[in-house]
Protein backbone atom coordinates (compact mmCIF):
# COMPACT_ATOMS: atom_id res chain seq x y z
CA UNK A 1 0.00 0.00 0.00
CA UNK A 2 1.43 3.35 -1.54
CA UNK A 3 -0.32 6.67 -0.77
CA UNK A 4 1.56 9.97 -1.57
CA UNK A 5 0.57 13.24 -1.62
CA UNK A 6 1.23 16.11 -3.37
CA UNK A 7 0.40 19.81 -4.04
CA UNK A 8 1.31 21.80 -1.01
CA UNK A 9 2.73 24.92 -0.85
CA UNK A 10 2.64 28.46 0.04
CA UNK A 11 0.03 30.84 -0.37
CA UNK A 12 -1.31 33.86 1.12
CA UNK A 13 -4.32 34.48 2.65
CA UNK A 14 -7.66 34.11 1.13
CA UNK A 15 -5.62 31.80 -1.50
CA UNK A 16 -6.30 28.18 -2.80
CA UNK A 17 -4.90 25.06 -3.36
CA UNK A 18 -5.64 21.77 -4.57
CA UNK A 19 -3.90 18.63 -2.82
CA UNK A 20 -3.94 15.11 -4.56
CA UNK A 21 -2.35 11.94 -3.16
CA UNK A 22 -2.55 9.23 -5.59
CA UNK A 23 -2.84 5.17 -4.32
CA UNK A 24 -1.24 1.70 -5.11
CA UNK A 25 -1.31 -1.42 -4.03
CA UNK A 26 -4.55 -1.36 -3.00
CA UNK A 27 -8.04 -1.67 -4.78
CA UNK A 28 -8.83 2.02 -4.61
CA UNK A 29 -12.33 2.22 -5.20
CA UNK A 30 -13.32 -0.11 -2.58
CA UNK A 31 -12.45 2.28 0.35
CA UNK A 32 -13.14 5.09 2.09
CA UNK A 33 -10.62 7.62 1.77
CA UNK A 34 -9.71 10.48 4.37
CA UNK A 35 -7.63 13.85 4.40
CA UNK A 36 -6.17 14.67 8.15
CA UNK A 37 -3.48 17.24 8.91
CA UNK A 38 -1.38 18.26 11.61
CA UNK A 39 -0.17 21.71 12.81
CA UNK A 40 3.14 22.16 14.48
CA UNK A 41 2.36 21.29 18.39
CA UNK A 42 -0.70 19.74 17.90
CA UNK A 43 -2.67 16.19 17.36
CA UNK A 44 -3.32 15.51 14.08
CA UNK A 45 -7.07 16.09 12.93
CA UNK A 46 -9.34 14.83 10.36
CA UNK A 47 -10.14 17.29 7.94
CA UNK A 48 -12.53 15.50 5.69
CA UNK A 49 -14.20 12.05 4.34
CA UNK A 50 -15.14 10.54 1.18
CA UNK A 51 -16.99 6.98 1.10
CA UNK A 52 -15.81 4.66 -1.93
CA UNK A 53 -17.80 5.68 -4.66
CA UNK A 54 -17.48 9.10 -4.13
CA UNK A 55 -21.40 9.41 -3.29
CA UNK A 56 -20.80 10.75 0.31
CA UNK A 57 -18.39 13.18 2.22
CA UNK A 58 -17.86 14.86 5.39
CA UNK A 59 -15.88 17.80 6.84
CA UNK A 60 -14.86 19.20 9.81
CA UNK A 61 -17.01 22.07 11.31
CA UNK A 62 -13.44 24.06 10.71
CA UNK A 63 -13.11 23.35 7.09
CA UNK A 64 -16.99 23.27 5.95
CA UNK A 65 -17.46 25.72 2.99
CA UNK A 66 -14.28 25.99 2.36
CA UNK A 67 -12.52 22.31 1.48
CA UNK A 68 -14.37 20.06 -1.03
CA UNK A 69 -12.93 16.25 -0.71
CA UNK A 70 -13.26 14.56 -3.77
CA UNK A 71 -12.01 11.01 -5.99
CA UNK A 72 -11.16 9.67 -9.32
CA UNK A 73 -11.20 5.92 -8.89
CA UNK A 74 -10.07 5.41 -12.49
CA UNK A 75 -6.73 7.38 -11.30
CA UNK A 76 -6.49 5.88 -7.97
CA UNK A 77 -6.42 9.36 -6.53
CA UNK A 78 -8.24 11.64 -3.90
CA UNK A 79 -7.89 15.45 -3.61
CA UNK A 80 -8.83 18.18 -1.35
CA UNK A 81 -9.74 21.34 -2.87
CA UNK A 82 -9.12 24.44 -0.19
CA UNK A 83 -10.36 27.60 -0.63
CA UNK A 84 -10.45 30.56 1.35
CA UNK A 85 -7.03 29.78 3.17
CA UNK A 86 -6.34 31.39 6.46
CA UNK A 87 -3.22 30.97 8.81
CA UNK A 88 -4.42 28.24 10.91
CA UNK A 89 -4.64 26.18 7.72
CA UNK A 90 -1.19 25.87 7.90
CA UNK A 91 -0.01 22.05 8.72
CA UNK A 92 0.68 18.73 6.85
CA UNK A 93 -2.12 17.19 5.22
CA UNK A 94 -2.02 13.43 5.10
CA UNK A 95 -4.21 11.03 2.96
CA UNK A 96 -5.15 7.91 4.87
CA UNK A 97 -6.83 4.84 4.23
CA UNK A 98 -8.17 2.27 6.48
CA UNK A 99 -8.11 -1.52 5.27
CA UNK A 100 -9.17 -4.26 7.77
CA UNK A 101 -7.66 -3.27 11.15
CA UNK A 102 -4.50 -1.15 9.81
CA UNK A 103 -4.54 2.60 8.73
CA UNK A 104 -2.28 3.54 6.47
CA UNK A 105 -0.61 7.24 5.32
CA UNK A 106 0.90 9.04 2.75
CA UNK A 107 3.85 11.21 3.63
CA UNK A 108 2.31 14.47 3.77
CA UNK A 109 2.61 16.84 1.96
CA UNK A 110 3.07 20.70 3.75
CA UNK A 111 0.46 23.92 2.78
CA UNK A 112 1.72 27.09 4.66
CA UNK A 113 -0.75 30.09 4.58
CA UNK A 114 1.16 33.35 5.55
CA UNK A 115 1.24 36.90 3.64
């Protein structure tokens, strides 16, 4: 199981960005896939959800109207659109997938929002 992410980088305030991790090893479309992320100092936190066929998602009250999670299960890929950046955005974002009993993660990949 592969997951790596991509697509972070930095941007003012009020900016956007669109992170992408892209899966192997895995069949793709049969899970749920999740973005998390995790500022300096703190616990990482789920950000948003997306079940397998792309049908339902979920944010966190912090990120609602601003993030859209979304999939391509032909490219074995999940992104996270983010709008509306502000400073506390700032963090890793991980992709992670749950199979069975394990959870697995991507790298991360870093979004800074500073002017």
């Amino acid at each position: 199981v592969q997951l790596v992410e991509s697509g972070g980088d930095l941007v003012q305030p009020g900016g956007s960005l669109r992170l992408s991790c892209v899966c192997s090893g895995f069949t793709f479309s049969y899970y749920t896939m999740s973005w998390y992320r995790q500022a300096p100092g703190k616990e990482r936190e789920l950000v948003a959800g997306i079940s397998s066929d792309g049908a339902s998602t979920d944010y966190a009250d912090f990120v609602k109207g601003r993030f859209t999670i979304s999939r391509d299960n032909a490219k074995n890929t999940v992104y996270l659109q983010m709008n509306s950046l502000k400073p506390e955005d700032t963090a890793v974002y991980f992709c992670k997938v749950r199979i069975v009993f394990r959870a697995y993660w991507g790298q991360g990949t870093q979004v800074t929002v500073s002017s």
